[in-house]
N, C-alpha and C. Protein backbone atom coordinates (compact mmCIF):
# COMPACT_ATOMS: atom_id res chain seq x y z
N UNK A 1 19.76 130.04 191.82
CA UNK A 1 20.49 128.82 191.58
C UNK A 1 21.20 128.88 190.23
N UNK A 2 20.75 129.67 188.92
CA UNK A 2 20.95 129.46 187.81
C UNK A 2 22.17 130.58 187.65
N UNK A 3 21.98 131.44 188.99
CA UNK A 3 23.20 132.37 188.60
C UNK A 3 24.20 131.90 189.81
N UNK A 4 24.29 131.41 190.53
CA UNK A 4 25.01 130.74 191.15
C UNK A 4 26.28 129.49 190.16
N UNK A 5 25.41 129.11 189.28
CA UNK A 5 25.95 127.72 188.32
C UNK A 5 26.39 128.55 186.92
N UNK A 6 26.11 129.82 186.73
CA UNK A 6 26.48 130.55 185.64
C UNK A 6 27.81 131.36 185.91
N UNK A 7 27.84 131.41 187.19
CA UNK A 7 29.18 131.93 188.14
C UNK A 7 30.34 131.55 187.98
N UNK A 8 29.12 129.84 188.90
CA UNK A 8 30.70 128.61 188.70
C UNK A 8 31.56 128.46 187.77
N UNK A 9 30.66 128.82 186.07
CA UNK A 9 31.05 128.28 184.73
C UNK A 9 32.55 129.25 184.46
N UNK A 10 31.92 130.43 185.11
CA UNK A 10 32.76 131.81 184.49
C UNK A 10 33.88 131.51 185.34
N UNK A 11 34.23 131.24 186.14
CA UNK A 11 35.19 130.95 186.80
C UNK A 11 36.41 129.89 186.75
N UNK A 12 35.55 128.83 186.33
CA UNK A 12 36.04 127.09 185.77
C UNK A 12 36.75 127.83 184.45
N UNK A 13 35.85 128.81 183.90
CA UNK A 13 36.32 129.14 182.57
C UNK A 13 37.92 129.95 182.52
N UNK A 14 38.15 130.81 183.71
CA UNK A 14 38.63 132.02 184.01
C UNK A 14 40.12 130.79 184.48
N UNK A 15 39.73 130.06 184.91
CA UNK A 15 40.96 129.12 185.97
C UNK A 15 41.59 128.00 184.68
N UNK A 16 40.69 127.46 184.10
CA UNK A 16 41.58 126.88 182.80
C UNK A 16 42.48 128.38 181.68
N UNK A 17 41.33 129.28 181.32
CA UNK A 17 42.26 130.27 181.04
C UNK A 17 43.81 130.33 181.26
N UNK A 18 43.94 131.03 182.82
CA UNK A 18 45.34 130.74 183.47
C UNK A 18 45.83 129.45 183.12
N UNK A 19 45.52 128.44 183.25
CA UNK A 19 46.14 127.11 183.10
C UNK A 19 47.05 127.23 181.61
N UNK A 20 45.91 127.96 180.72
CA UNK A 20 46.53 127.25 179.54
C UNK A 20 48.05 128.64 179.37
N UNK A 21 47.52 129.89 179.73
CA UNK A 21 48.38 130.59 179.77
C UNK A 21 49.68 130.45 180.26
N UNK A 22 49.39 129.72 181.74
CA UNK A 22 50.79 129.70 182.17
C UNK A 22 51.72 128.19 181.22
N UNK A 23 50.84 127.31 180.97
CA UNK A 23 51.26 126.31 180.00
C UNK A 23 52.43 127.38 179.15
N UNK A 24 51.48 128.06 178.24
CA UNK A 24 52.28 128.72 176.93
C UNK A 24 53.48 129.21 177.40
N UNK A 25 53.33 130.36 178.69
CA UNK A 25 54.46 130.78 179.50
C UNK A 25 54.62 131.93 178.27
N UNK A 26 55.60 132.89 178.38
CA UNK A 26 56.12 134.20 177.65
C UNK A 26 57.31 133.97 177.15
N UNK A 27 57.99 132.92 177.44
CA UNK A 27 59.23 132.66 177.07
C UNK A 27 60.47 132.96 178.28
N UNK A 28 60.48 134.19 178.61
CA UNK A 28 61.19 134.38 179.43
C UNK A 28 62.13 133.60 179.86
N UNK A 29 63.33 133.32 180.15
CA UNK A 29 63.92 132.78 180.89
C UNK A 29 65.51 133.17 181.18
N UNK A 30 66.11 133.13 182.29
CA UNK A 30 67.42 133.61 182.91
C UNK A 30 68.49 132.90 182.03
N UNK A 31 68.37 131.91 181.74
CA UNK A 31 69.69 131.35 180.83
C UNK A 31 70.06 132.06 179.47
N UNK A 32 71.08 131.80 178.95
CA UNK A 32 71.25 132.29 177.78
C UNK A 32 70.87 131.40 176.56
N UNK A 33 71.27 132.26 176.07
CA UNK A 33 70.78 131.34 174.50
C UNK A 33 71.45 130.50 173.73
N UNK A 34 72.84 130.20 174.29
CA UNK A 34 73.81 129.32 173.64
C UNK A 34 73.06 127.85 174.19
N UNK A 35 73.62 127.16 173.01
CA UNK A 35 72.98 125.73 172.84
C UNK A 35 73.87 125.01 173.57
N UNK A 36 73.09 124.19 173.53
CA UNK A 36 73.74 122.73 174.62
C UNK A 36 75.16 122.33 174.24
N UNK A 37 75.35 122.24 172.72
CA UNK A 37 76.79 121.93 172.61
C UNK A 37 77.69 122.46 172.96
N UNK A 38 77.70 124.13 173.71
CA UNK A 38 78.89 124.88 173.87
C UNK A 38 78.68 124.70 175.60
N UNK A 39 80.06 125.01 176.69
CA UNK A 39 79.70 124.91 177.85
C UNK A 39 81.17 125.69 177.84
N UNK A 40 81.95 125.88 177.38
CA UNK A 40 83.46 125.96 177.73
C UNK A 40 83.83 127.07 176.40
N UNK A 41 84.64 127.74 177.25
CA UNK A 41 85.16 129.10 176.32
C UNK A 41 86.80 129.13 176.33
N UNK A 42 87.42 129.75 175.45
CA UNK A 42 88.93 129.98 175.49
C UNK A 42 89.34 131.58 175.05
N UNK A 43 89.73 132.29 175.79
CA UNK A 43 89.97 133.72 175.01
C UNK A 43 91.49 133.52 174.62
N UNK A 44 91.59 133.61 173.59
CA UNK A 44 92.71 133.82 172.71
C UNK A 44 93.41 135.11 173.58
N UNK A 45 94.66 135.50 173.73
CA UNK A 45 95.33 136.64 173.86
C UNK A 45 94.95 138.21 172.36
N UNK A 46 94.53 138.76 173.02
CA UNK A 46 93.92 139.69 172.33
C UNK A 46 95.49 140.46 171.14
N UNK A 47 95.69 140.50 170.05
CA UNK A 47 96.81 141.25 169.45
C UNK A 47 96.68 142.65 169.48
N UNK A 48 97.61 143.46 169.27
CA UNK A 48 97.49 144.88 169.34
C UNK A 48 98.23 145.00 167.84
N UNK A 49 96.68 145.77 167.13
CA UNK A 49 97.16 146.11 165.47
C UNK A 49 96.74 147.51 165.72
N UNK A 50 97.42 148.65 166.70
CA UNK A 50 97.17 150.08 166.73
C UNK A 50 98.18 150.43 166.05
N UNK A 51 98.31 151.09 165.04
CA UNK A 51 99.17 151.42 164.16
C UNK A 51 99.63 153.49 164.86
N UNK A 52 100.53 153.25 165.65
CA UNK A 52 100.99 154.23 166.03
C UNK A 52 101.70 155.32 165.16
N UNK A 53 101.76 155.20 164.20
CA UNK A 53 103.28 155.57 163.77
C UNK A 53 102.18 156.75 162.49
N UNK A 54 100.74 156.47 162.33
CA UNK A 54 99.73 157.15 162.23
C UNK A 54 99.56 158.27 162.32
N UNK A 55 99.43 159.45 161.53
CA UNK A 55 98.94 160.45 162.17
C UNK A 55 97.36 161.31 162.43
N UNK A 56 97.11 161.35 163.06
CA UNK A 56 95.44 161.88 162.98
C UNK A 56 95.48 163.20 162.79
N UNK A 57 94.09 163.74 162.72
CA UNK A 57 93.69 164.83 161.19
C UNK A 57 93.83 165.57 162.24
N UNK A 58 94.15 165.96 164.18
CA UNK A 58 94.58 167.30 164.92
C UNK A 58 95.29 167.24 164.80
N UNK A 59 95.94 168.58 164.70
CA UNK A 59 97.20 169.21 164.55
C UNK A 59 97.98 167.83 163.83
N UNK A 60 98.39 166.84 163.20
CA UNK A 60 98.95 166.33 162.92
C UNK A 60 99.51 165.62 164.32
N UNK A 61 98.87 164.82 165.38
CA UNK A 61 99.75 164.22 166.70
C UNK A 61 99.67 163.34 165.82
N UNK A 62 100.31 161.85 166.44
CA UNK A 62 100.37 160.88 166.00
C UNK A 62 99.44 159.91 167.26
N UNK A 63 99.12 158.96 166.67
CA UNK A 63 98.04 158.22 167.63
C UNK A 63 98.72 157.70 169.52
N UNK A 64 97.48 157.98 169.80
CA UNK A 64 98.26 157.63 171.67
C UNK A 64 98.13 156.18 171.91
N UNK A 65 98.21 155.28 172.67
CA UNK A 65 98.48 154.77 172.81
C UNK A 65 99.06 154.22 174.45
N UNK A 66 97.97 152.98 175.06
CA UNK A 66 98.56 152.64 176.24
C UNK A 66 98.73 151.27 176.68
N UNK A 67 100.44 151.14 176.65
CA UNK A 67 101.52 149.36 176.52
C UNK A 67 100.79 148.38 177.39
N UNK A 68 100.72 147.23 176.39
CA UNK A 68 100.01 146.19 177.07
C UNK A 68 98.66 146.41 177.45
N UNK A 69 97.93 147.04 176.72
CA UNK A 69 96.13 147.49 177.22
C UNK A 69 95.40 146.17 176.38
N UNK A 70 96.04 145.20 175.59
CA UNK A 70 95.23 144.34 175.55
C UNK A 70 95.56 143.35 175.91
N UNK A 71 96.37 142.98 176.87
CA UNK A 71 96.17 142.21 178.05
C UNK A 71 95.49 142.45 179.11
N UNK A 72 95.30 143.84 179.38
CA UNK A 72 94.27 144.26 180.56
C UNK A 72 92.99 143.97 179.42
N UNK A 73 92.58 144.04 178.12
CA UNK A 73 91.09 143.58 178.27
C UNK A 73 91.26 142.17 177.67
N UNK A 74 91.78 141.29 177.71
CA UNK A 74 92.02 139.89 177.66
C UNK A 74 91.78 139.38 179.10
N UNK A 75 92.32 139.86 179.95
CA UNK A 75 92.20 139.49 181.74
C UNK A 75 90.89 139.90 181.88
N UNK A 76 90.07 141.12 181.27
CA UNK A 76 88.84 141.59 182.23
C UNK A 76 87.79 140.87 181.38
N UNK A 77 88.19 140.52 180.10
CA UNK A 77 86.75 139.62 179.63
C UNK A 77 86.91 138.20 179.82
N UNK A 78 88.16 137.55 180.28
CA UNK A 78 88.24 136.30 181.40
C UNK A 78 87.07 136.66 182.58
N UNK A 79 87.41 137.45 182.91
CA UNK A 79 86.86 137.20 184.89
C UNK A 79 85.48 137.87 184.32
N UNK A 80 85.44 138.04 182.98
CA UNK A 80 83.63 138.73 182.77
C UNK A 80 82.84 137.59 182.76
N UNK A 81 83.44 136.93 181.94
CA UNK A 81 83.23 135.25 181.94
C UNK A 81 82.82 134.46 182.95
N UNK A 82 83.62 134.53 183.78
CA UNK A 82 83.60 133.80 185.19
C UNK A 82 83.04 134.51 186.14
N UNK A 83 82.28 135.74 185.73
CA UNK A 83 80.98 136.23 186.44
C UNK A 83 79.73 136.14 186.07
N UNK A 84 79.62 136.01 184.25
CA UNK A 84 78.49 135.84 184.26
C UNK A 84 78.11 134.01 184.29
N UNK A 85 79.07 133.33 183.83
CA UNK A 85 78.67 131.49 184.33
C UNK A 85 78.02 131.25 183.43
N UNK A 86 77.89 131.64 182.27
CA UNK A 86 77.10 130.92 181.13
C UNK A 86 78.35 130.10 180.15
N UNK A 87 78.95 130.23 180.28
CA UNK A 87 80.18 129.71 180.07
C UNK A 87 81.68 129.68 180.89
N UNK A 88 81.92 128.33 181.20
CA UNK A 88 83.13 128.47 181.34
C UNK A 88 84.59 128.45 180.98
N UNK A 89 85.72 128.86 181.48
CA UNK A 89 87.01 129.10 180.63
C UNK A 89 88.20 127.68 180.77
N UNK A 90 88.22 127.49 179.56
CA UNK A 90 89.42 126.37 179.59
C UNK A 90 90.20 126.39 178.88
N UNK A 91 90.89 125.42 178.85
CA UNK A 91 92.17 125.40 177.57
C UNK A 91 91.83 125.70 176.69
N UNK A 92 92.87 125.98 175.41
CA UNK A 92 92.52 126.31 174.37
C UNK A 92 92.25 124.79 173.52
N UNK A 93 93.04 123.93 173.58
CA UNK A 93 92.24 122.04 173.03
C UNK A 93 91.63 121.86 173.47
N UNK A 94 90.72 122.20 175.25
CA UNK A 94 89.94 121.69 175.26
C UNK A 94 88.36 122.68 175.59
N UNK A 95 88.20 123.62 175.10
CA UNK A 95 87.21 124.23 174.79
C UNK A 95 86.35 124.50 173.69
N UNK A 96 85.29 124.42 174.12
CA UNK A 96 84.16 124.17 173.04
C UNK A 96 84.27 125.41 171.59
N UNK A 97 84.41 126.47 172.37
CA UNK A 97 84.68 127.87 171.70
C UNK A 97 85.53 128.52 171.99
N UNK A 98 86.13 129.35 170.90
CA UNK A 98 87.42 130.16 170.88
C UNK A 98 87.25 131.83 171.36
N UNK A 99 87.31 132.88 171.39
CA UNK A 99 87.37 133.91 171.42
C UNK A 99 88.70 134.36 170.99
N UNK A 100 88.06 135.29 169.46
CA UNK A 100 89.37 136.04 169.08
C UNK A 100 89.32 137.37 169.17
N UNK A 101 90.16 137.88 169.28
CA UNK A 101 90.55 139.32 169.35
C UNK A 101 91.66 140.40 169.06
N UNK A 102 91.17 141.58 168.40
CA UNK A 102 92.59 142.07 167.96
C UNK A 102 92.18 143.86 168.44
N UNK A 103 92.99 144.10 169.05
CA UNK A 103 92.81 145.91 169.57
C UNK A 103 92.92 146.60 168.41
N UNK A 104 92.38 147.22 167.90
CA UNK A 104 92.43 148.49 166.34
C UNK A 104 92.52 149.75 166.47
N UNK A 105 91.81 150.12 167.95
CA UNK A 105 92.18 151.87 167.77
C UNK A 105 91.56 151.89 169.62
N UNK A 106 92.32 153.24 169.57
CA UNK A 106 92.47 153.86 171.14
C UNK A 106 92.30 155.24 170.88
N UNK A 107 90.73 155.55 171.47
CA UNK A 107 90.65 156.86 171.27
C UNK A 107 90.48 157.94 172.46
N UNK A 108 90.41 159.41 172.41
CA UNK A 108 90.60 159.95 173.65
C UNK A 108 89.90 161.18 172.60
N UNK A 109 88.58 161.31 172.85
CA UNK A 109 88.16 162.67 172.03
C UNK A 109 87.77 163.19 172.81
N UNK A 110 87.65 164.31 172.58
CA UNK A 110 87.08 166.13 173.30
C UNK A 110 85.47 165.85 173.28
N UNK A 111 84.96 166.08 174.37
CA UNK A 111 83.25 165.79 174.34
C UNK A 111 82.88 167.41 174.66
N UNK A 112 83.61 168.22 175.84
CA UNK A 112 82.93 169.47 176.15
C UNK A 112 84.55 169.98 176.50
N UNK A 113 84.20 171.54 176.09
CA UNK A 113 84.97 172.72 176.73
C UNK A 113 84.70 173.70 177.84
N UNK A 114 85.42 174.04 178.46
CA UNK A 114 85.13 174.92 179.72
C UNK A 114 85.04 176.61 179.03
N UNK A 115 85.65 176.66 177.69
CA UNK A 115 85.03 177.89 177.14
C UNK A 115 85.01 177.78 175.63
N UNK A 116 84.34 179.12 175.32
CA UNK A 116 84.36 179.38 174.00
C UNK A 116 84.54 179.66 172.59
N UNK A 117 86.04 179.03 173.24
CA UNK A 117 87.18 179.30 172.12
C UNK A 117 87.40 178.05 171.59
N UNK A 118 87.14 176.82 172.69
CA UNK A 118 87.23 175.36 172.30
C UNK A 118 89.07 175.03 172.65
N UNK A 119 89.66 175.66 173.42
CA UNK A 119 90.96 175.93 173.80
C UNK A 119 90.89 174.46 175.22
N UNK A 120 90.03 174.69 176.03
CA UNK A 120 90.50 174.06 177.37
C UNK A 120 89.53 172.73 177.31
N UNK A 121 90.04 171.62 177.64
CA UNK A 121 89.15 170.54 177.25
C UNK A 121 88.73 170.63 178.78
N UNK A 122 87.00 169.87 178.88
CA UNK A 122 86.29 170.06 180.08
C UNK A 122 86.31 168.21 180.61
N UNK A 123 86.12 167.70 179.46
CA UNK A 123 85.63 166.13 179.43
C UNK A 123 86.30 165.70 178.54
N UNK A 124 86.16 163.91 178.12
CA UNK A 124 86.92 163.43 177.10
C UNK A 124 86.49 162.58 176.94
N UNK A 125 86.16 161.63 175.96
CA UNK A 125 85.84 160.33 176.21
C UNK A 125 86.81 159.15 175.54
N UNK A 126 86.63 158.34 176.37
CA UNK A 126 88.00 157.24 175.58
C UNK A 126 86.92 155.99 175.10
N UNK A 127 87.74 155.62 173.93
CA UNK A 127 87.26 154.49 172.88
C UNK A 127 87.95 153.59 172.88
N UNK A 128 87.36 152.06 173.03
CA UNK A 128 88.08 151.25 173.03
C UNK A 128 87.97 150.02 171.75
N UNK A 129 88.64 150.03 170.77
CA UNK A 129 87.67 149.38 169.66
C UNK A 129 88.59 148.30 169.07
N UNK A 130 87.62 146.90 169.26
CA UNK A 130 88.45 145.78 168.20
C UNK A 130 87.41 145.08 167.44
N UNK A 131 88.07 143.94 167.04
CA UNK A 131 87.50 143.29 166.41
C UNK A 131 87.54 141.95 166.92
N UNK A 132 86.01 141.45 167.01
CA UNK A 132 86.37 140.00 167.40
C UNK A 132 85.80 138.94 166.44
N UNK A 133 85.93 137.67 167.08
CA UNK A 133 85.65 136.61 166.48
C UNK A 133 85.41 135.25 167.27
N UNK A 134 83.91 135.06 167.21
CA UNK A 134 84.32 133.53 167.89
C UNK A 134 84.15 132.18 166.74
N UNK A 135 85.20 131.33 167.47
CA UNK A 135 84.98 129.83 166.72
C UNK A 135 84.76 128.83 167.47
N UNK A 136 83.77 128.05 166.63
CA UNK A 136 83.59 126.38 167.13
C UNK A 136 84.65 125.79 166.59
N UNK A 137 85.58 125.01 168.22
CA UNK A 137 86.85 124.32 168.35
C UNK A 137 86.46 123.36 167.56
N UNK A 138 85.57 122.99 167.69
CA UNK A 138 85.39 120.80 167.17
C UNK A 138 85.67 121.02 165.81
N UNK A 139 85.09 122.15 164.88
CA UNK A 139 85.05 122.17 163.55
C UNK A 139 85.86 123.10 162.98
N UNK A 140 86.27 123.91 164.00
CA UNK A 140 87.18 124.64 163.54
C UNK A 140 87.13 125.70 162.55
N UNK A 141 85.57 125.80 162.73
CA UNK A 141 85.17 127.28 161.75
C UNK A 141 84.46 128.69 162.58
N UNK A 142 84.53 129.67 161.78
CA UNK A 142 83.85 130.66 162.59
C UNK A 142 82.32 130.86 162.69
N UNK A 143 82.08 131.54 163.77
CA UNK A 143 80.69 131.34 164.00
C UNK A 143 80.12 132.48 163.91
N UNK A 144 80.93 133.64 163.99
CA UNK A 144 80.59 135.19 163.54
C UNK A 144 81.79 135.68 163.88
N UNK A 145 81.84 137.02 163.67
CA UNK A 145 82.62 138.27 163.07
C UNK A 145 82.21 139.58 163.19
N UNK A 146 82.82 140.23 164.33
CA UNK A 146 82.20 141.10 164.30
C UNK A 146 83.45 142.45 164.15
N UNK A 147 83.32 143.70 163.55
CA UNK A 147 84.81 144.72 163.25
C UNK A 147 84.17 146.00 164.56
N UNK A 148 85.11 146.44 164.76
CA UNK A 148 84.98 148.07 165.34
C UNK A 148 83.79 148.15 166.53
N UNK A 149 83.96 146.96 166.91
CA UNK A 149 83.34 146.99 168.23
C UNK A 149 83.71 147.92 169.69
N UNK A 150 82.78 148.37 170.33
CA UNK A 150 83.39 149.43 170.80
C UNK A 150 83.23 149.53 172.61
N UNK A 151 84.35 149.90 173.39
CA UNK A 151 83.75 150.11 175.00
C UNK A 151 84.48 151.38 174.97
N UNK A 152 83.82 152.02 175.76
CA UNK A 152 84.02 153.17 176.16
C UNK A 152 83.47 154.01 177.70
N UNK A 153 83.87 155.41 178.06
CA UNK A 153 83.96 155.65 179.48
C UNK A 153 84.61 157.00 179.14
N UNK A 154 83.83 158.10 179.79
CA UNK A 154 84.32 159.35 179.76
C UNK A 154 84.20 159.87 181.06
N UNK A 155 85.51 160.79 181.13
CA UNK A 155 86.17 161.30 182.26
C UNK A 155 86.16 162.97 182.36
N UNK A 156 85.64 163.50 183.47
CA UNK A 156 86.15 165.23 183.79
C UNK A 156 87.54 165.35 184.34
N UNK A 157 88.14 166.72 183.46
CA UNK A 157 89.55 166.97 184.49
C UNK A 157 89.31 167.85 185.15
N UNK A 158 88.00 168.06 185.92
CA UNK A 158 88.24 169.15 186.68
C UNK A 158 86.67 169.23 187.40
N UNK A 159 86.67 169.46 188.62
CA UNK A 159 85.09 169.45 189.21
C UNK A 159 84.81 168.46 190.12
N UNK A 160 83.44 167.36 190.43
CA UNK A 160 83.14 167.15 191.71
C UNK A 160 83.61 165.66 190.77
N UNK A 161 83.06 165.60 189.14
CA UNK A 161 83.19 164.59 188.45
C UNK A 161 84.35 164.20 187.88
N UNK A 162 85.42 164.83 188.58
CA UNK A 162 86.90 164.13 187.88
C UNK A 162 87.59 163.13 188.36
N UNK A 163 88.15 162.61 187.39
CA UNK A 163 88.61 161.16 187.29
C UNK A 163 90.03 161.42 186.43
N UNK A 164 90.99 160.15 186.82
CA UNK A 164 91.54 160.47 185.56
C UNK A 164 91.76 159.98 184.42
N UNK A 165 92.39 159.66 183.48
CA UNK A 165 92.72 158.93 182.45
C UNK A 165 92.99 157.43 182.69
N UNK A 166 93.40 157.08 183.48
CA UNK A 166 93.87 155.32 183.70
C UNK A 166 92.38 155.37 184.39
N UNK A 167 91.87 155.78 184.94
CA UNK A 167 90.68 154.95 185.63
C UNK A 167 89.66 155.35 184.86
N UNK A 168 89.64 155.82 183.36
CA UNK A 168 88.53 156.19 182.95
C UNK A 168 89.01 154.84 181.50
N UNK A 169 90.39 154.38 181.45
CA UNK A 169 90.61 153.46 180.93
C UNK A 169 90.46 152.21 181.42
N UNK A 170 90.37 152.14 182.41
CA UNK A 170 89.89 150.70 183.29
C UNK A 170 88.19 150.99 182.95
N UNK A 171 87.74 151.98 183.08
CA UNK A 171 86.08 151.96 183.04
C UNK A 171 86.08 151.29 181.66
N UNK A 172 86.28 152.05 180.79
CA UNK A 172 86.27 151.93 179.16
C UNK A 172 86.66 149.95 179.22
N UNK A 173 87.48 149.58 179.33
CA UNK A 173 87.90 147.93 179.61
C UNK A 173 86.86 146.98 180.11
N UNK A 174 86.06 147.34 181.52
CA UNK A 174 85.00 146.82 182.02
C UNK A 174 83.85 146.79 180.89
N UNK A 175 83.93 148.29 180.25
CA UNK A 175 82.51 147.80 179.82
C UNK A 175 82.75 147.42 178.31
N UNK A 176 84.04 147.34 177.93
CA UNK A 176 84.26 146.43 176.39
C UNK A 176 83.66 144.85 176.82
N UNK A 177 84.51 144.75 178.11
CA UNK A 177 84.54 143.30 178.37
C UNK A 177 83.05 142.43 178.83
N UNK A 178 82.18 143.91 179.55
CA UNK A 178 80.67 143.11 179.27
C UNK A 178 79.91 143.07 178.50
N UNK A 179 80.09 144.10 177.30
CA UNK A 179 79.41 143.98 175.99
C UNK A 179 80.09 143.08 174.99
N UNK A 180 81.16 142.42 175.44
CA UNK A 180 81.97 141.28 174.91
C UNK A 180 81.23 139.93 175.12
N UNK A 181 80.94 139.90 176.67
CA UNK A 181 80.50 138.54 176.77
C UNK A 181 79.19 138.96 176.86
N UNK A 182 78.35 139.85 176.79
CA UNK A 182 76.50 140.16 176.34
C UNK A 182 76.78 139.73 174.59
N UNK A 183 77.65 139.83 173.91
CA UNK A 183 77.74 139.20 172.55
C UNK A 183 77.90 137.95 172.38
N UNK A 184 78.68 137.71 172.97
CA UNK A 184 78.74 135.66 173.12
C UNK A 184 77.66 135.29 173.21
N UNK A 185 77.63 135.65 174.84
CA UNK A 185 76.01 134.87 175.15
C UNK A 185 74.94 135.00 174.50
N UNK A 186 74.91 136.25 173.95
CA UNK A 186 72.88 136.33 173.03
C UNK A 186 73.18 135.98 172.25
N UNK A 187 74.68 135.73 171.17
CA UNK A 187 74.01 135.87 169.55
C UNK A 187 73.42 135.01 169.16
N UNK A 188 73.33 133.72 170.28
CA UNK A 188 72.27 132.69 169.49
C UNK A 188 70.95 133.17 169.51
């Protein structure tokens, strides 16, 4: 009888346990971390400050460059937006927050060679790097700042893994534009 009622105890004990645990909970949760006051976003048209006219330390080329690429990532971190739903997009008067943006550099570097001279490029990877900024509309100040932020996506010219340059620049775009809005949403 006495271990029967010494049972019960361990158990009563074991079941409030859980209780209080799941009370505390881990935190966890699917929403983001932006506060109640923000609900509505505006992306500014992204500027292009790639200074072409540049020359870089190979052979002396001058920087490459591809027209209107920050309107393609102005359009893809819109609809990034309107996939992930933690914010939505409105006017620019009437949104809670701003998104700024300015394109700074476009890169296309050599990752591997097909030989040993370093003559034939195998792979490449492209860089996509700006600088952003978001602001609270109501007050009209900034809320962070961030420089030389970066998406990127590398491509083979040759093999089972080749791709080419525009679609390894659309990759590079996608994933500026979700580590764009993975920055919005967490930095609170």
């Amino acid at each position: 009888m006495r271990s029967i009622k010494k049972n019960m105890d361990y158990w009563i004990i074991g079941l409030l346990g859980y209780w209080v645990i799941g009370l505390a909970g881990c935190g966890y949760t699917t929403r983001s971390a932006i506060t109640q006051d923000y609900s509505t976003i505006y992306v500014s048209p992204f500027e292009n400050k790639i200074d072409i006219t540049t020359e870089t330390s190979i052979g002396s080329r001058y920087k490459t460059y591809h027209p209107l690429l920050e309107n393609d990532i102005r359009r893809e971190v819109i609809d990034e937006f309107v996939r992930d739903g933690n914010l939505r997009i409105a006017k620019e008067e009437e949104a809670d927050l701003i998104l700024k943006g300015e394109l700074v550099d476009y890169r296309r570097d050599a990752l591997r060679y097909t030989d040993s001279d370093n003559e034939e490029v195998e792979e490449y990877r492209i860089s996509l790097v700006v600088n952003l900024e978001l602001w609270d509309n109501s007050g009209e100040q900034s809320l962070w700042k961030t420089n030389n932020f970066i998406g990127e996506s590398t491509y083979f010219l040759s093999g089972s893994l080749k791709k080419s340059e525009s679609s390894a620049i659309n990759a590079a775009v996608d994933d500026l534009a979700r580590r764009t809005v993975e920055l919005v949403v967490e930095a609170w």
